[in-house]
Structures are given as structure tokens and as C-alpha cells.
N, C-alpha and C. Protein backbone atom coordinates (compact mmCIF):
# COMPACT_ATOMS: atom_id res chain seq x y z
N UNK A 1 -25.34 -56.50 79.29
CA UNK A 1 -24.46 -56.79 78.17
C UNK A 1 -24.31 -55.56 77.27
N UNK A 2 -25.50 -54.69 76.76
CA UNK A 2 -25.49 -53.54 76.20
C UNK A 2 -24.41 -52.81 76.61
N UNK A 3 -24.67 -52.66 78.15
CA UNK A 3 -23.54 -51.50 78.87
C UNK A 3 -22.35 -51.50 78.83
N UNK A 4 -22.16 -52.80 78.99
CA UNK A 4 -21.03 -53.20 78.70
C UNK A 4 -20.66 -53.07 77.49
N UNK A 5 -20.79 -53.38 75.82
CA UNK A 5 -20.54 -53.26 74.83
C UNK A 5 -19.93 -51.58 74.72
N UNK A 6 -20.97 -50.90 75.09
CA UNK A 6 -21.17 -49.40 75.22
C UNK A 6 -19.73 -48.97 75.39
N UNK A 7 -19.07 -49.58 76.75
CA UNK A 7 -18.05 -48.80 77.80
C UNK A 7 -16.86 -49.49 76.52
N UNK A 8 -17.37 -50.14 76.55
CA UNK A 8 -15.78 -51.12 75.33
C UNK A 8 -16.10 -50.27 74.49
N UNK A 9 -16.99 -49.74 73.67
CA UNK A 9 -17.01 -48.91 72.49
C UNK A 9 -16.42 -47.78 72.73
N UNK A 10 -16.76 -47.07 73.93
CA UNK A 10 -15.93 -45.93 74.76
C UNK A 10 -14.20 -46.26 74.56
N UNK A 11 -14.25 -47.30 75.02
CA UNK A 11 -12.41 -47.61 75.23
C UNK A 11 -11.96 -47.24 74.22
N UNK A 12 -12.51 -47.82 73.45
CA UNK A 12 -12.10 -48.08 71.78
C UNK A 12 -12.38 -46.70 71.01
N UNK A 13 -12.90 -45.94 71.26
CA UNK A 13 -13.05 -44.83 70.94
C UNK A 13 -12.00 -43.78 71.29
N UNK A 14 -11.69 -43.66 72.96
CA UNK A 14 -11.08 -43.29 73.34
C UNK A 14 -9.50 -43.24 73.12
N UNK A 15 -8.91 -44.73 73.04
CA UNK A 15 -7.75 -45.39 72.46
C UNK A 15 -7.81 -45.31 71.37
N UNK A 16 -8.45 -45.82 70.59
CA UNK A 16 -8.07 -45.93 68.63
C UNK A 16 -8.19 -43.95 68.31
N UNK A 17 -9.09 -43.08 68.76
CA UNK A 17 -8.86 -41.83 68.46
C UNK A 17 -9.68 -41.66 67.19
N UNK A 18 -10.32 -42.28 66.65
CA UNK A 18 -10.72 -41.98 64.91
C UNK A 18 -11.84 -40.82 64.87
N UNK A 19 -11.89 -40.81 65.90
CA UNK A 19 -12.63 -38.65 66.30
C UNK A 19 -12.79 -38.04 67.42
N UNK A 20 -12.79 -37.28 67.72
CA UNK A 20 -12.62 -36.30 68.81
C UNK A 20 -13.54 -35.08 69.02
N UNK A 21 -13.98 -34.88 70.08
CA UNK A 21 -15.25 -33.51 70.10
C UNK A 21 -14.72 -32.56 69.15
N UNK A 22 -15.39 -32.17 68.44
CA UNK A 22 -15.45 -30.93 67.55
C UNK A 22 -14.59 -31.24 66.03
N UNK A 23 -14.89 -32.84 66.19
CA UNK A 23 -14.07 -33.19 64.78
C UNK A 23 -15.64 -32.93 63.59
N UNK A 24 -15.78 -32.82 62.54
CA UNK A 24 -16.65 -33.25 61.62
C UNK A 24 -16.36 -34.48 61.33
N UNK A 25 -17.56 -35.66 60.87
CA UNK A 25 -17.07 -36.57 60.57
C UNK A 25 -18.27 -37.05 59.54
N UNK A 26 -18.46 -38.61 59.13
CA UNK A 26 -19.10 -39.42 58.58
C UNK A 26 -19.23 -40.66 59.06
N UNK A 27 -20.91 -41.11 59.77
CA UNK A 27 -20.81 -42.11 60.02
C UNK A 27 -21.74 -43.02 59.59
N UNK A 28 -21.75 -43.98 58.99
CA UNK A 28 -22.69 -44.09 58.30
C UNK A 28 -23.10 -43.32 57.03
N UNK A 29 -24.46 -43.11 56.98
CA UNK A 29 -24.85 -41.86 56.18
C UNK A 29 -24.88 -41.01 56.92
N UNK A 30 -24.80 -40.63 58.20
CA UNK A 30 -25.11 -39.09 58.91
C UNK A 30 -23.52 -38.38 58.82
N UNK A 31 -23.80 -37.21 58.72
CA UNK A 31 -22.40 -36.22 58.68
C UNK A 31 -22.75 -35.17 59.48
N UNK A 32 -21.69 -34.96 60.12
CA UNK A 32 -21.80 -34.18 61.19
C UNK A 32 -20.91 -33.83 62.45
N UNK A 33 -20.71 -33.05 63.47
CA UNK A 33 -19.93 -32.50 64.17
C UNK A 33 -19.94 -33.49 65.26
N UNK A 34 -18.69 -34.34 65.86
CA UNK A 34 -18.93 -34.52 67.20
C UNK A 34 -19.26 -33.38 68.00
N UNK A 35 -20.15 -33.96 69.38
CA UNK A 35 -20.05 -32.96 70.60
C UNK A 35 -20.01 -33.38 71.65
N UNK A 36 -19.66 -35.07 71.53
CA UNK A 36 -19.38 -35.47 73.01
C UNK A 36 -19.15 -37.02 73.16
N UNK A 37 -18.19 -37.47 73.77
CA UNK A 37 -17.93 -38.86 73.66
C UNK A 37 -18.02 -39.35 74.91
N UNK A 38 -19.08 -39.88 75.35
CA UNK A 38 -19.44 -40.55 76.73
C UNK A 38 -19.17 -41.51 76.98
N UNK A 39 -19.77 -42.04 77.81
CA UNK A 39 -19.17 -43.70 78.38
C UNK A 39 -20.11 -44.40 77.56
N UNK A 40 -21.50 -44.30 77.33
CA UNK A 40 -22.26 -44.85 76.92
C UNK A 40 -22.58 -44.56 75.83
N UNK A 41 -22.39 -43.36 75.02
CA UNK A 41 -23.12 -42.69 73.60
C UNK A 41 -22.02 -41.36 73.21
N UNK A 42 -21.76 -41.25 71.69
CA UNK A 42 -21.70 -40.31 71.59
C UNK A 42 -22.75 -39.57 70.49
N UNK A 43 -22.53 -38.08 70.72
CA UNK A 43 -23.42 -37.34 70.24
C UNK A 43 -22.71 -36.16 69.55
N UNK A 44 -23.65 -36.58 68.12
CA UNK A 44 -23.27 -35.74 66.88
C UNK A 44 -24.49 -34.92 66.60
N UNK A 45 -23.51 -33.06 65.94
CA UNK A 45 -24.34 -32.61 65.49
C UNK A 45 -24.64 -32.95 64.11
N UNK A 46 -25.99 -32.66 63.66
CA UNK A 46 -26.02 -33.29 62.19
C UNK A 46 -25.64 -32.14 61.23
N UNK A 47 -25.69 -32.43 59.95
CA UNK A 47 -25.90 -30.99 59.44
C UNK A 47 -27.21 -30.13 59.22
N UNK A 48 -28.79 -30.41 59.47
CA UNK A 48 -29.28 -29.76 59.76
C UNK A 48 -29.52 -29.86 61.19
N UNK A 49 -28.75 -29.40 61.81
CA UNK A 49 -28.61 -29.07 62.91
C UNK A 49 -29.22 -29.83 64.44
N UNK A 50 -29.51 -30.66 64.47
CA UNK A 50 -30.07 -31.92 65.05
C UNK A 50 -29.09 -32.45 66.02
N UNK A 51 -29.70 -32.78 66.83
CA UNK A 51 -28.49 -33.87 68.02
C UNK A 51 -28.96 -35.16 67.50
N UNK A 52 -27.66 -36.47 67.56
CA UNK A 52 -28.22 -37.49 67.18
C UNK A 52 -27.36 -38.08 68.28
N UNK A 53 -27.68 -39.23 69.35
CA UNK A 53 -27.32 -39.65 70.23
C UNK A 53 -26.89 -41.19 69.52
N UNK A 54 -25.69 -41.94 69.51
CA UNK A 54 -25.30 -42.85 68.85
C UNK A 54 -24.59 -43.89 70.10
N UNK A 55 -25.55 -45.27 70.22
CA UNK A 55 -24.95 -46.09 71.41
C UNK A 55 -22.76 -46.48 71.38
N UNK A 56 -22.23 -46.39 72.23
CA UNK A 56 -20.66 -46.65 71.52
C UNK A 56 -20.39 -47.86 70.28
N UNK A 57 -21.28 -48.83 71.05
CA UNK A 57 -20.86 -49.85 70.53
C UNK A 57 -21.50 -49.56 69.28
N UNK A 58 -22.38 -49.01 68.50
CA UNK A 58 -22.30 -48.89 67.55
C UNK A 58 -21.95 -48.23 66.80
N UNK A 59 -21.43 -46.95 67.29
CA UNK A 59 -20.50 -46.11 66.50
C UNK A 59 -18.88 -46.29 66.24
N UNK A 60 -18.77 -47.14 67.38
CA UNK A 60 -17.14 -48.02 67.17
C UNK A 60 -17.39 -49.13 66.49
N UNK A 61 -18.19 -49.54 65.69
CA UNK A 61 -18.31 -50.93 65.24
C UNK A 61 -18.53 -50.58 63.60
N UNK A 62 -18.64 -49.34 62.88
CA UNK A 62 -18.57 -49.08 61.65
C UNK A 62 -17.86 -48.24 61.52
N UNK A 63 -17.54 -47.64 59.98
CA UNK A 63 -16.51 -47.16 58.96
C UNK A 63 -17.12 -45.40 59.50
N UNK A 64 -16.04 -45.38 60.03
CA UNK A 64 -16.26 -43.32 60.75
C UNK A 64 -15.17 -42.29 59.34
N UNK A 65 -15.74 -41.90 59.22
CA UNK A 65 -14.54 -41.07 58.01
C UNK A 65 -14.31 -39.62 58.84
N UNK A 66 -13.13 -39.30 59.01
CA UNK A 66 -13.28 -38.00 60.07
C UNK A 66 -12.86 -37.54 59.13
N UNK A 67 -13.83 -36.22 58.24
CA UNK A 67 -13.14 -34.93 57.98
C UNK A 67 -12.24 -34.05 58.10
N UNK A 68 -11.97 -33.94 59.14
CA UNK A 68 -10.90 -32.84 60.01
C UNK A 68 -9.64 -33.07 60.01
N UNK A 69 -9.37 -34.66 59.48
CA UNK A 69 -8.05 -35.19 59.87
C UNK A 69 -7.32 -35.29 58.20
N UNK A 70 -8.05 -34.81 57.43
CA UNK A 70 -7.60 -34.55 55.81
C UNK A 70 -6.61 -33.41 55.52
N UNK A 71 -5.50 -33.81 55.10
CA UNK A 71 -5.04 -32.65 54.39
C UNK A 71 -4.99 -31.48 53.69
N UNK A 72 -5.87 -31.69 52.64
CA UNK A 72 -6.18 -31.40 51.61
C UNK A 72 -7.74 -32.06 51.06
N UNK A 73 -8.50 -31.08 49.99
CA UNK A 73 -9.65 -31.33 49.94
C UNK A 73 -9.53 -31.40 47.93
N UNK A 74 -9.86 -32.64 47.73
CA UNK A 74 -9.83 -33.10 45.95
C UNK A 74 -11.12 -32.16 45.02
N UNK A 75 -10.31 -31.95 44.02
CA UNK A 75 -11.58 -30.98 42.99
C UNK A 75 -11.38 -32.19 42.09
N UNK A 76 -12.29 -32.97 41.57
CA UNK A 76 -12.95 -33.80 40.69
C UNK A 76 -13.13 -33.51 40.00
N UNK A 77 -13.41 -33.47 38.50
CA UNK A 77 -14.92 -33.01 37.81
C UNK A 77 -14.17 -33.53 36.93
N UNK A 78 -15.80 -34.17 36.01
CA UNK A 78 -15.72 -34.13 34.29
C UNK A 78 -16.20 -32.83 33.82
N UNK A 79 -15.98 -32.47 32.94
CA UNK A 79 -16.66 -31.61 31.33
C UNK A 79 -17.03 -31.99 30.40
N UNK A 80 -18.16 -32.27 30.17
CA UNK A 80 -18.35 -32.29 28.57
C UNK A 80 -18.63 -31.70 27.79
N UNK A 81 -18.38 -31.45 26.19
CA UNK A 81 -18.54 -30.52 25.27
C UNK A 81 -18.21 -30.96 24.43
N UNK A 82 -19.22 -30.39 23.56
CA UNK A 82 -19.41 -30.78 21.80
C UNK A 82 -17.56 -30.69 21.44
N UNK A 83 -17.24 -32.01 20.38
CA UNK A 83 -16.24 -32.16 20.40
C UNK A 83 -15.51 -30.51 19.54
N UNK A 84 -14.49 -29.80 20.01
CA UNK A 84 -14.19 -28.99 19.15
C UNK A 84 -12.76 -29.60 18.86
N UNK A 85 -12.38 -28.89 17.50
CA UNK A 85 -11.25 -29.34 16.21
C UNK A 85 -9.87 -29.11 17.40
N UNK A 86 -8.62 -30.03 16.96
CA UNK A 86 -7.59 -30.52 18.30
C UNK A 86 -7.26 -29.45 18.20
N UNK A 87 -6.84 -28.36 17.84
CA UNK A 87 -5.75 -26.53 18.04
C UNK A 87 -7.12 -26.32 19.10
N UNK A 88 -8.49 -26.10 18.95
CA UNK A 88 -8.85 -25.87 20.05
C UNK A 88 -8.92 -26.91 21.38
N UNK A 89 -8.88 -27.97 21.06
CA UNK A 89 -8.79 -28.89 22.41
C UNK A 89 -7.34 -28.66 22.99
N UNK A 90 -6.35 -28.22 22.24
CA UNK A 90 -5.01 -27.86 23.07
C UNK A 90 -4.90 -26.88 23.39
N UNK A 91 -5.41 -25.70 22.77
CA UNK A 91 -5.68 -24.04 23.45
C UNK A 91 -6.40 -24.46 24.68
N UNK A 92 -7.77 -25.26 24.95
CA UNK A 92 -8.65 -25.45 26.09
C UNK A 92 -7.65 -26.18 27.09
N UNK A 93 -6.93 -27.35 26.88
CA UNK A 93 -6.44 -27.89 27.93
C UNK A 93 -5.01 -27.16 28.32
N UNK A 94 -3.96 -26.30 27.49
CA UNK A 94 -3.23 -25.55 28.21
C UNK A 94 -3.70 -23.80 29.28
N UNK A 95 -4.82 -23.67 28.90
CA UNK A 95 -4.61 -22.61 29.17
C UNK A 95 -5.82 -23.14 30.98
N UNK A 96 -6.49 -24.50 30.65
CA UNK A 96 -7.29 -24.99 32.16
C UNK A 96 -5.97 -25.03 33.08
N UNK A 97 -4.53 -25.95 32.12
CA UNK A 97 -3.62 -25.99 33.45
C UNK A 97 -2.57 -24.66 33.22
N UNK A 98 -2.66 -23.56 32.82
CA UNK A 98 -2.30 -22.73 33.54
C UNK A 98 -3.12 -22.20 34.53
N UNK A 99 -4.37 -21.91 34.69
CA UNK A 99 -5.67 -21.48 35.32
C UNK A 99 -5.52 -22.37 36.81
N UNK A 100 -4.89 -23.95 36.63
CA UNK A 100 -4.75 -24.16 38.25
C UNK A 100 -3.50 -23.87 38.53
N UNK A 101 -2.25 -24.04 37.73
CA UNK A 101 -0.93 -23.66 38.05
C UNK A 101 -0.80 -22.00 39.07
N UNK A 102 -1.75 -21.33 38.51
CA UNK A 102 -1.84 -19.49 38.81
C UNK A 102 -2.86 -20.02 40.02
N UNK A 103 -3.22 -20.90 40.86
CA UNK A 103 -4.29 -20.18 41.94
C UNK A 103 -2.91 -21.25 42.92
N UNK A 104 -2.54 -20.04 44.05
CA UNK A 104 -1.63 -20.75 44.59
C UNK A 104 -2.40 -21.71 46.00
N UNK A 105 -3.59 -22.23 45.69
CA UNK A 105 -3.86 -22.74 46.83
C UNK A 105 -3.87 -24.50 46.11
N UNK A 106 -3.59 -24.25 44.77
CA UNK A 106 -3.83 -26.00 43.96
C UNK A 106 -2.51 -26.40 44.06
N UNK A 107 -2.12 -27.63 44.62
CA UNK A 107 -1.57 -27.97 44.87
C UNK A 107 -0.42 -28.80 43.54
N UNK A 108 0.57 -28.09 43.16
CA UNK A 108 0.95 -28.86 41.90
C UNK A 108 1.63 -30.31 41.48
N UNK A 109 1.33 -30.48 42.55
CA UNK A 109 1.84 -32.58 42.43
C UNK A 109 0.29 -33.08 42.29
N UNK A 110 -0.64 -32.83 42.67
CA UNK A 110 -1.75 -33.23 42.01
C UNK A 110 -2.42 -33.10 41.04
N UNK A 111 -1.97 -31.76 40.58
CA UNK A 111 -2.81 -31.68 38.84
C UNK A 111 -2.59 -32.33 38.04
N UNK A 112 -3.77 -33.11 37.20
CA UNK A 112 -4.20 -33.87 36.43
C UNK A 112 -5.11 -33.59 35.53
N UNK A 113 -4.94 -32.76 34.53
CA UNK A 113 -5.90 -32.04 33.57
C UNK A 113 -5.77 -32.88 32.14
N UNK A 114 -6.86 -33.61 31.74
CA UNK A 114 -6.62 -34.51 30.57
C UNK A 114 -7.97 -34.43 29.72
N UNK A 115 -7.88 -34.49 28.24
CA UNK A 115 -8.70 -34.92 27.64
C UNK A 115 -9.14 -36.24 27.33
N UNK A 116 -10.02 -36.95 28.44
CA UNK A 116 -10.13 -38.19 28.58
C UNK A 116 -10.32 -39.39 27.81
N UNK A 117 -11.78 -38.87 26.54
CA UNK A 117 -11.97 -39.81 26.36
C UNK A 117 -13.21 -38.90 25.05
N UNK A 118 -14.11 -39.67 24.17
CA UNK A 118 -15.07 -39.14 23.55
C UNK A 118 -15.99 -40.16 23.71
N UNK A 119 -16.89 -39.58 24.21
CA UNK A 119 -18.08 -40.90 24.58
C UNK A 119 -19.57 -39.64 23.80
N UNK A 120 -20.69 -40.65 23.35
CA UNK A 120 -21.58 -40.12 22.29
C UNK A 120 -21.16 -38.81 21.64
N UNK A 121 -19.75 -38.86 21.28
CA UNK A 121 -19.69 -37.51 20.07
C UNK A 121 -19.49 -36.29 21.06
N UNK A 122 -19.19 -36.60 22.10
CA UNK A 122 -18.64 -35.34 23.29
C UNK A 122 -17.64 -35.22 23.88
N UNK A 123 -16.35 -34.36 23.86
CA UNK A 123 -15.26 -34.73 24.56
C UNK A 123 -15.27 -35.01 26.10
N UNK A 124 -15.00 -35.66 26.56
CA UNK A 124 -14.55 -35.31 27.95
C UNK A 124 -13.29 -34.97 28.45
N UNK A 125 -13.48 -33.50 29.12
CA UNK A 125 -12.41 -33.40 30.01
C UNK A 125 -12.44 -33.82 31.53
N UNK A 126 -11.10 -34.15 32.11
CA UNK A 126 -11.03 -34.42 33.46
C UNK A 126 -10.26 -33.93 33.58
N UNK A 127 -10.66 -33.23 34.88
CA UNK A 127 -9.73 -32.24 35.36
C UNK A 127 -9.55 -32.89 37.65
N UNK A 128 -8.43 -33.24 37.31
CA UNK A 128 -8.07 -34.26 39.06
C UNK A 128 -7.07 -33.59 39.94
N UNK A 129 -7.45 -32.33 41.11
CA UNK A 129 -6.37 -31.99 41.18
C UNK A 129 -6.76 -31.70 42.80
N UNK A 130 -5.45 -31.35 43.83
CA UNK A 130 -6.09 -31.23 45.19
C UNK A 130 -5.83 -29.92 45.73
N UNK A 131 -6.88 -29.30 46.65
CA UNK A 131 -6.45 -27.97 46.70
C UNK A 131 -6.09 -27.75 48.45
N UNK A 132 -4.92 -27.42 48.58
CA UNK A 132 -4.51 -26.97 50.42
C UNK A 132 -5.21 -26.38 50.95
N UNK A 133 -5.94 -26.96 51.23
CA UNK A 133 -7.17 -26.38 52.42
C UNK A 133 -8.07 -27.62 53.45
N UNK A 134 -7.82 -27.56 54.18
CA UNK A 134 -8.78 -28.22 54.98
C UNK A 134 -10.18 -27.34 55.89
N UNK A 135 -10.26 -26.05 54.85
CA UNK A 135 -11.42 -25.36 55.47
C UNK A 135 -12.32 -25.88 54.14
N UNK A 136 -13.78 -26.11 54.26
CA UNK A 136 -14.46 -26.43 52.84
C UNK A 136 -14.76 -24.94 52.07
N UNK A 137 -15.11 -23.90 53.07
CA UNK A 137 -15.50 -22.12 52.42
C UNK A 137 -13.98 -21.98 51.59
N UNK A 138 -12.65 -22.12 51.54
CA UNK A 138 -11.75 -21.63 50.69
C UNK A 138 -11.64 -22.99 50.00
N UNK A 139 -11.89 -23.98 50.11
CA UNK A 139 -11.90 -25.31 48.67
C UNK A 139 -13.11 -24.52 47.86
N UNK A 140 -14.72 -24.31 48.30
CA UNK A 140 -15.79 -23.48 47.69
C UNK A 140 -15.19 -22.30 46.72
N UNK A 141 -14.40 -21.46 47.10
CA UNK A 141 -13.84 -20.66 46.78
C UNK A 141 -12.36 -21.08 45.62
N UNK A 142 -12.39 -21.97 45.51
CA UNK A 142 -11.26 -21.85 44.63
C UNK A 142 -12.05 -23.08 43.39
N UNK A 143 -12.67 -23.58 44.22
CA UNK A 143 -13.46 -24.49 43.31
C UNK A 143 -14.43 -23.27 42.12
N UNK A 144 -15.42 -22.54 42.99
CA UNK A 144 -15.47 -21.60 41.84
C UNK A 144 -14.92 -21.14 40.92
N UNK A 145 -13.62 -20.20 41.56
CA UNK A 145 -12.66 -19.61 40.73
C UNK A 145 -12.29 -20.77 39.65
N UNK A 146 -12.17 -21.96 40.11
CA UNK A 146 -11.83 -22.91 38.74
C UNK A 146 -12.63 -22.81 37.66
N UNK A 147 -13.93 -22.90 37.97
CA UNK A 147 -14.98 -23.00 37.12
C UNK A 147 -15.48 -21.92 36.83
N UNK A 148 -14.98 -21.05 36.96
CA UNK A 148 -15.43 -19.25 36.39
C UNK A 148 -14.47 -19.66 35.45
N UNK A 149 -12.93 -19.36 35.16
CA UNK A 149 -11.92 -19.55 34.77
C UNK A 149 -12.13 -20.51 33.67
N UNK A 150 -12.95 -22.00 33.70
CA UNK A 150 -12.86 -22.92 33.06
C UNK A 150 -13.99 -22.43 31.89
N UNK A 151 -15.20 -21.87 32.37
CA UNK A 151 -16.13 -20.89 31.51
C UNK A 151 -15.60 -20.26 30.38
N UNK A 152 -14.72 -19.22 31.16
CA UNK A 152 -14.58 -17.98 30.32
C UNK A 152 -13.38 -18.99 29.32
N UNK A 153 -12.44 -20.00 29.53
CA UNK A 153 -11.68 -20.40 28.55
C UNK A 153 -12.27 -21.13 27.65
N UNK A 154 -13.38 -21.72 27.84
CA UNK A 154 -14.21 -22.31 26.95
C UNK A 154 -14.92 -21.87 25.76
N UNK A 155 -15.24 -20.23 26.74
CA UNK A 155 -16.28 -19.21 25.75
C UNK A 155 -14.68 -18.69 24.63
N UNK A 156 -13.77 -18.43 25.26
CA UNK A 156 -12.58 -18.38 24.19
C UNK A 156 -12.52 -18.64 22.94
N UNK A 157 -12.66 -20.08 23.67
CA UNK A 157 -12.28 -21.22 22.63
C UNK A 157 -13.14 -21.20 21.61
N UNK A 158 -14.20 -20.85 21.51
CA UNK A 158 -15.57 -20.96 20.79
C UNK A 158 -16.28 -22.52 21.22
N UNK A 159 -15.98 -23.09 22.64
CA UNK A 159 -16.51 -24.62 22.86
C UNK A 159 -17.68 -24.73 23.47
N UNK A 160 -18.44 -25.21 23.35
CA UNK A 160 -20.00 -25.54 24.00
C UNK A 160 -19.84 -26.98 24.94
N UNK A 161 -20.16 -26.62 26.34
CA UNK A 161 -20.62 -27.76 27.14
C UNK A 161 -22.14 -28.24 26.60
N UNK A 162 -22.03 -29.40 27.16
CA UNK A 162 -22.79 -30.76 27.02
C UNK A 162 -23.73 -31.19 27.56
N UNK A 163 -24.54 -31.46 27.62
CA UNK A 163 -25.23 -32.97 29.04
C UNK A 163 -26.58 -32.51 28.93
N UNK A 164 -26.68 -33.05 29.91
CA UNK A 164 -28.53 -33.24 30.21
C UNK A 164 -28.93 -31.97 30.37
N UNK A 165 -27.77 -30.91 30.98
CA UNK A 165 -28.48 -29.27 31.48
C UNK A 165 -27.45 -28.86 30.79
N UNK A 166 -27.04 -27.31 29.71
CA UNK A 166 -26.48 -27.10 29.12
C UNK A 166 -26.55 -25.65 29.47
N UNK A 167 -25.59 -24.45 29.89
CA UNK A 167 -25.40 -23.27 30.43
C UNK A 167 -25.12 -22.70 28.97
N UNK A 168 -26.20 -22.04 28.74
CA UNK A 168 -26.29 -21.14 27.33
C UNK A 168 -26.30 -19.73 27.51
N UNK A 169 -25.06 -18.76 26.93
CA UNK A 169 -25.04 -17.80 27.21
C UNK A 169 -25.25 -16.80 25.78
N UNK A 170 -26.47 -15.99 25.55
CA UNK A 170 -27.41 -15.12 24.80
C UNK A 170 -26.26 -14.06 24.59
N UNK A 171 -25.97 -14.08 23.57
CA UNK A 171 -24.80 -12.73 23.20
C UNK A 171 -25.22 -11.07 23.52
N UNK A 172 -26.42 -10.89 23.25
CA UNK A 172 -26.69 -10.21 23.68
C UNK A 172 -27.11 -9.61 25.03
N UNK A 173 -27.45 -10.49 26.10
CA UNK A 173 -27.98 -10.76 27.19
C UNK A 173 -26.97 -10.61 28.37
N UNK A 174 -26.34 -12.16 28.09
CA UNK A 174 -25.43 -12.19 28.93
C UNK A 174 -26.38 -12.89 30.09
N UNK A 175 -27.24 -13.36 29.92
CA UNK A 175 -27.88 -13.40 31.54
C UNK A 175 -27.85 -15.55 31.26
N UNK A 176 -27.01 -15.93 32.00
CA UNK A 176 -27.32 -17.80 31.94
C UNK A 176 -28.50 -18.06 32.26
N UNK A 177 -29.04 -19.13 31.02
CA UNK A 177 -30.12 -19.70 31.92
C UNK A 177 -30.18 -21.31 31.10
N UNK A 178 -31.22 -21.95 31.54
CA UNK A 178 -30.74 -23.55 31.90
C UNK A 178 -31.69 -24.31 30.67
N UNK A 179 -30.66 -24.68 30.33
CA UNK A 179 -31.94 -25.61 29.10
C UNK A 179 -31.88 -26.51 28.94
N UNK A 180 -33.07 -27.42 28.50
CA UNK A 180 -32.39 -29.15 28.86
C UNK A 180 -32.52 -29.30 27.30
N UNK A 181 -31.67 -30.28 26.85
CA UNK A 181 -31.55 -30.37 25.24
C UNK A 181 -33.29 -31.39 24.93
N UNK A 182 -33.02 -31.06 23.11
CA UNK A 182 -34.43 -31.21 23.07
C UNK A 182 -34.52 -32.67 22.88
């Protein structure tokens, strides 16, 4: 009966398509590279580097998220920071969406740059936008550049981020280092 389940999981694998050798995917909690879709099992690499042998029928029988088959890869993030006076919250939020408007890999039907909300006496910004890439090293790469960019407009502004870990930069120094508030 197993074997059978197995070869139907195969079919179904085979026919429905929801990954293919050398797709990245998500199954379960494991993430990782197909490397082979058998009659009986397929086998993913993990990300630390591991073979994991997966019976069909149970890898056709849950929620597979294939990576590879995405368009585009979403930059998320909140900000928080001590609330500063509105001429600076509108200097901070025009000059974040010129900062994605200028990187031509952000996609401009998705930008969504807002001052959300003030929760314990801290602004939040959200910043929702998607960047054309389906490689993750140039999303890494522009995702930085956002957040270099989002830094230095902040330090502008005269605005201080927030939270549990707070990136404090020594005028004299210059060197970041990590402090948890007291």
C-alpha cells in the first residue's frame, strides 16, 4: 500500500509540476534544493547542506512553496524611532521614497512607504515594496542599499531608531555598536 501511495505521489508530482530538480523550495519546515524526483522519494538538498530523502506520498500530500517560480522577491520592514516633529517625518518619508524610486531594480507599482502608526511614543515607519529579482544575492544587495540609504536619511534628519537593540553612532568614532536600552 506504501508503494503504491509513493508511485501516486510520483504521478502527482510529476503532473501537478509544483517543483522540479533544481527548483529551491519549502516543504514543511525544511528549505531546500530539489535533486531528484523518483518513483518512490524525492530528495532535497537542505540548506546546511544535507540530503533529506522524502517518501512521495508525503511530499505530495503537503503545502510545497517553490521559490524559483516567484517573480519578484518583497522588502518588508518596520522602523521605529523616537517620534521626530512632522517637517522632519515628511523630509524622512520623501526623501525614503525617492531612495527606492532611484534603485532601478524596485519595482514602482509596489512601493508603499508610510508613516504607519505611533505605538509607545515611537513612530513607525513601513516601508512595502517588491524588488525584480528572483536571484536572493541582488534582493541582499538592494535590500542593503535600502537600508544604508534609510540610515544615512535618518542621521539627516536628526531621527533616532528605536527597539529593543538601538544602532548608536559616537560622533566622534563613527564605529556602530549595539546597545540594548536601559
Amino acid at each position: 500500500q506504501k508503494t503504491l501511495e509513493n508511485v501516486i505521489g510520483a504521478i502527482t508530482l510529476y503532473t501537478a509540476r509544483p517543483v522540479s530538480a533544481g527548483d529551491f523550495c519549502r516543504f514543511g519546515r525544511v528549505k531546500g534544493t530539489v535533486e531528484e524526483i523518483g518513483l518512490r522519494s524525492t530528495i532535497i538538498r537542505t540548506m546546511d547542506r544535507s540530503m533529506l530523502v522524502i517518501p512521495n506520498s508525503m511530499f505530495s500530500s503537503v503545502e510545497i512553496e517553490n521559490f524559483s517560480q516567484r517573480d519578484r522577491i518583497r522588502f518588508f520592514r518596520r522602523y521605529q524611532m523616537q517620534i521626530p516633529k512632522s517637517g522632519q517625518m515628511r523630509q524622512i518619508l520623501e526623501q525614503i521614497r525617492q531612495l527606492a524610486a532611484d534603485n532601478t531594480l524596485v519595482l514602482d507599482e509596489t512601493v508603499s512607504i508610510r508613516f504607519e502608526t505611533i505605538a509607545d511614543a515611537n513612530a513607525i515607519l513601513r516601508i512595502d515594496l517588491g524588488v525584480g529579482t528572483t536571484d536572493y544575492q541582488d534582493f541582499l544587495a538592494v535590500a542593503e542599499e535600502l537600508n544604508l540609504g534609510i540610515l544615512d536619511i535618518a542621521d539627516q534628519a536628526g531621527a533616532r531608531f528605536t527597539g529593543p537593540a538601538r544602532l548608536n553612532m559616537d560622533s566622534a568614532d563613527s564605529t556602530p555598536e549595539a546597545n540594548s536600552p536601559a
